[in-house]
C-alpha atoms as a PDB file:
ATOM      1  CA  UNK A   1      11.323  10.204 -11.185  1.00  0.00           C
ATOM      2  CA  UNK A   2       9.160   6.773 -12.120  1.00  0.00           C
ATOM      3  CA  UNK A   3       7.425   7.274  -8.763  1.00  0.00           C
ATOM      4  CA  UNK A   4       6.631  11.071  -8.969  1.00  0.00           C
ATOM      5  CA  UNK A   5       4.804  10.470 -12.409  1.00  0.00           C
ATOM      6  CA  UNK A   6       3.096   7.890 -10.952  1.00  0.00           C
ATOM      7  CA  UNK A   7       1.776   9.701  -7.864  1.00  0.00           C
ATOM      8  CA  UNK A   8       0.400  12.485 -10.220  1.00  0.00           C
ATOM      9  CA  UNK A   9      -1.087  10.611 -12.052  1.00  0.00           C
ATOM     10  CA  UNK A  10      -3.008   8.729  -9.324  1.00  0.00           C
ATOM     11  CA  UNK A  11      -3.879  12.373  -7.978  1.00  0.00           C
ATOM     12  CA  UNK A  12      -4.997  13.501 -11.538  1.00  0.00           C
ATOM     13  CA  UNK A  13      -6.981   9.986 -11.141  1.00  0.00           C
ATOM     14  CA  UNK A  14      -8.599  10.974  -7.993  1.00  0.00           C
ATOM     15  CA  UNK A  15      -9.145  14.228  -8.148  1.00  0.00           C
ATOM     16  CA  UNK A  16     -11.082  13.123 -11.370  1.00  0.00           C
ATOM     17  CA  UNK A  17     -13.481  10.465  -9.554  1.00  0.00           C
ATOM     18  CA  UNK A  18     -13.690  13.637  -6.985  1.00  0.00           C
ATOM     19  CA  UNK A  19     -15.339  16.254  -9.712  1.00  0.00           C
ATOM     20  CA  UNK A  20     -17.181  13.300 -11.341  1.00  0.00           C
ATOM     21  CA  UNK A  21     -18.667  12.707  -7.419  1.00  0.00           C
ATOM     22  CA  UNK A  22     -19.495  16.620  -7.280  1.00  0.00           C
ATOM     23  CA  UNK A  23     -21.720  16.596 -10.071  1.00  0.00           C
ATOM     24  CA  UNK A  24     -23.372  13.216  -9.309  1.00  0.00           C
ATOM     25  CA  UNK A  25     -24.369  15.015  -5.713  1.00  0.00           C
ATOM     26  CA  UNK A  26     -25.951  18.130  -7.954  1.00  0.00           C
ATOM     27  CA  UNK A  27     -29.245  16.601  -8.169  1.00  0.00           C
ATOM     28  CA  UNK A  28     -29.495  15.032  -4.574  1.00  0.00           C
ATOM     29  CA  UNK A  29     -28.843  18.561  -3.006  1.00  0.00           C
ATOM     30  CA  UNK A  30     -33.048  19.109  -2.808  1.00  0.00           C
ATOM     31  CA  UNK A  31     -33.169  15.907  -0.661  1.00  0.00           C
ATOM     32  CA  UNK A  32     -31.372  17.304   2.368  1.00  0.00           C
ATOM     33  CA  UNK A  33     -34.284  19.708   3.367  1.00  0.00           C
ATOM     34  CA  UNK A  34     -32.616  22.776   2.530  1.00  0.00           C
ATOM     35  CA  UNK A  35     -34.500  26.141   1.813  1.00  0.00           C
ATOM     36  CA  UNK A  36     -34.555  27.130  -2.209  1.00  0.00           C
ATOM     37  CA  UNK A  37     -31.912  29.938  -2.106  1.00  0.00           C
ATOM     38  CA  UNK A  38     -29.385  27.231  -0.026  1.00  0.00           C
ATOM     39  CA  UNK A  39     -30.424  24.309  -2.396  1.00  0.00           C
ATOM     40  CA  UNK A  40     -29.390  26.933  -5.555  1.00  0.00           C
ATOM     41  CA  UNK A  41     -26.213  28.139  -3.970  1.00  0.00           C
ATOM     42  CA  UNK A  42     -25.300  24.424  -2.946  1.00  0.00           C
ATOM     43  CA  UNK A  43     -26.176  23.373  -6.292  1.00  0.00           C
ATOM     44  CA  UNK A  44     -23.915  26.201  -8.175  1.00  0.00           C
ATOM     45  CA  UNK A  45     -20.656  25.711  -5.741  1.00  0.00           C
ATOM     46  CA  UNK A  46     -21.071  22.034  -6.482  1.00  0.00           C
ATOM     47  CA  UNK A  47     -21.138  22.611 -10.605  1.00  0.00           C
ATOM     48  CA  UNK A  48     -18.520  24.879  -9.776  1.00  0.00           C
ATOM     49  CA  UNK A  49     -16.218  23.216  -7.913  1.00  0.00           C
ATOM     50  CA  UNK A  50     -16.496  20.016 -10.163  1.00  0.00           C
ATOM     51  CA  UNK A  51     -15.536  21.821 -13.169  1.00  0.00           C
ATOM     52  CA  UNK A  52     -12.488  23.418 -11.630  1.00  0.00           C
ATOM     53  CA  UNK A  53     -11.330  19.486 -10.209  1.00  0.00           C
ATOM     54  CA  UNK A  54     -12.143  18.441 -13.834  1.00  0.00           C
ATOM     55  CA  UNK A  55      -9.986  20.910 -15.479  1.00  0.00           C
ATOM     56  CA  UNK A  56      -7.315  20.205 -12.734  1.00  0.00           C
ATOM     57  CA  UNK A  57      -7.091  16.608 -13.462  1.00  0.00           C
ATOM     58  CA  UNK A  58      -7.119  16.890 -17.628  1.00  0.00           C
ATOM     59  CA  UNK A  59      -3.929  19.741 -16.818  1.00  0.00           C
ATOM     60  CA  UNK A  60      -2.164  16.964 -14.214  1.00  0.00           C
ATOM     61  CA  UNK A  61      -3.166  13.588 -16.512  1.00  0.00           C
ATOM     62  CA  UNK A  62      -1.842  15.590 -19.913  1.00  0.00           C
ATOM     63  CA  UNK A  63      -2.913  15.955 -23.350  1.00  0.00           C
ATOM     64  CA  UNK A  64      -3.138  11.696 -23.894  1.00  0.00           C
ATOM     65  CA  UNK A  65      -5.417  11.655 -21.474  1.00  0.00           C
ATOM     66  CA  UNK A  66      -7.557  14.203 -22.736  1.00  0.00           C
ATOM     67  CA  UNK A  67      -7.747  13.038 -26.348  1.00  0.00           C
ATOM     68  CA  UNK A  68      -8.591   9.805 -24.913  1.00  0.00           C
ATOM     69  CA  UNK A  69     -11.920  11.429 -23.402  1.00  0.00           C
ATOM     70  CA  UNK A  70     -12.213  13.211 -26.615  1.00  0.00           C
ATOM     71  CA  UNK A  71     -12.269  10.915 -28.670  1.00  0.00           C
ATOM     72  CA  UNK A  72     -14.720   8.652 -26.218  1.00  0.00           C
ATOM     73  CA  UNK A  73     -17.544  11.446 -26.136  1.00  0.00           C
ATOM     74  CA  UNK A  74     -17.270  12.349 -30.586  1.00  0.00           C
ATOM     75  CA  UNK A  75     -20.169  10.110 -30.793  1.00  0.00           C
ATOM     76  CA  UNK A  76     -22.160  13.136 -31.527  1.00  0.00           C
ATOM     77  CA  UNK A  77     -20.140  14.707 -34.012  1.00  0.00           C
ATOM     78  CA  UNK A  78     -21.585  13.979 -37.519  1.00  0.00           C
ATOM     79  CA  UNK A  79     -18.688  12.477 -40.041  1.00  0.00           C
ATOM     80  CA  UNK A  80     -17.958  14.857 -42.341  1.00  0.00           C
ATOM     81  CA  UNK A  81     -16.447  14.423 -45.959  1.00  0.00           C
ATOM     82  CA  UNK A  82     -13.351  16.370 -47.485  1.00  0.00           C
ATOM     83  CA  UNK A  83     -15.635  19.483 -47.908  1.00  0.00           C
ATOM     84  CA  UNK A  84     -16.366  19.876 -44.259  1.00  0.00           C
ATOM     85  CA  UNK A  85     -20.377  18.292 -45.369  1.00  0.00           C
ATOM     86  CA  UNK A  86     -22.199  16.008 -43.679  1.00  0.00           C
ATOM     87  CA  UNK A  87     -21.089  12.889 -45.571  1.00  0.00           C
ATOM     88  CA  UNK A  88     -24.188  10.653 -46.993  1.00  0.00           C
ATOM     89  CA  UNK A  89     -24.753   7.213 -45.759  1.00  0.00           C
ATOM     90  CA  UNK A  90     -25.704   4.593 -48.154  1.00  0.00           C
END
């Protein structure tokens, strides 16, 4: 059983790297000489097909895994104070 969990999660772990690859090769696409319409349909099967290996890999890693991200990419998220408002810094 200790060897199944760990095989998905390497899977979940590659398949992740995988998606993250995808959308790194969005904006190299134009460089391969392709016409526009073959560039945009690249481009949009690439965005596409990382976000459906990206939602694979949160389902297969679990929920931990997920608020782990989460709670990496809340830098953006103003603190707020009991009554949901933006709290004042001194």
């Amino acid at each position: 059983m200790k060897t199944r969990k760990r095989f998905l999660r390497i899977t979940g772990f590659v398949i992740l790297i995988t998606s993250c690859f995808l959308f790194i090769l969005i904006p190299v696409v134009p460089w391969f000489g392709f016409p526009a319409g073959k560039v945009a349909g690249i481009a949009a099967g690439l965005l596409i097909a990382g976000e459906i290996l990206f939602y694979l890999s949160l389902f297969i890693l679990g929920k931990e895994f997920y608020s782990k991200i989460k709670s990496k990419i809340k830098f953006w998220k103003p603190e707020t104070d009991s009554a949901n408002l933006p709290a004042e810094k001194p």
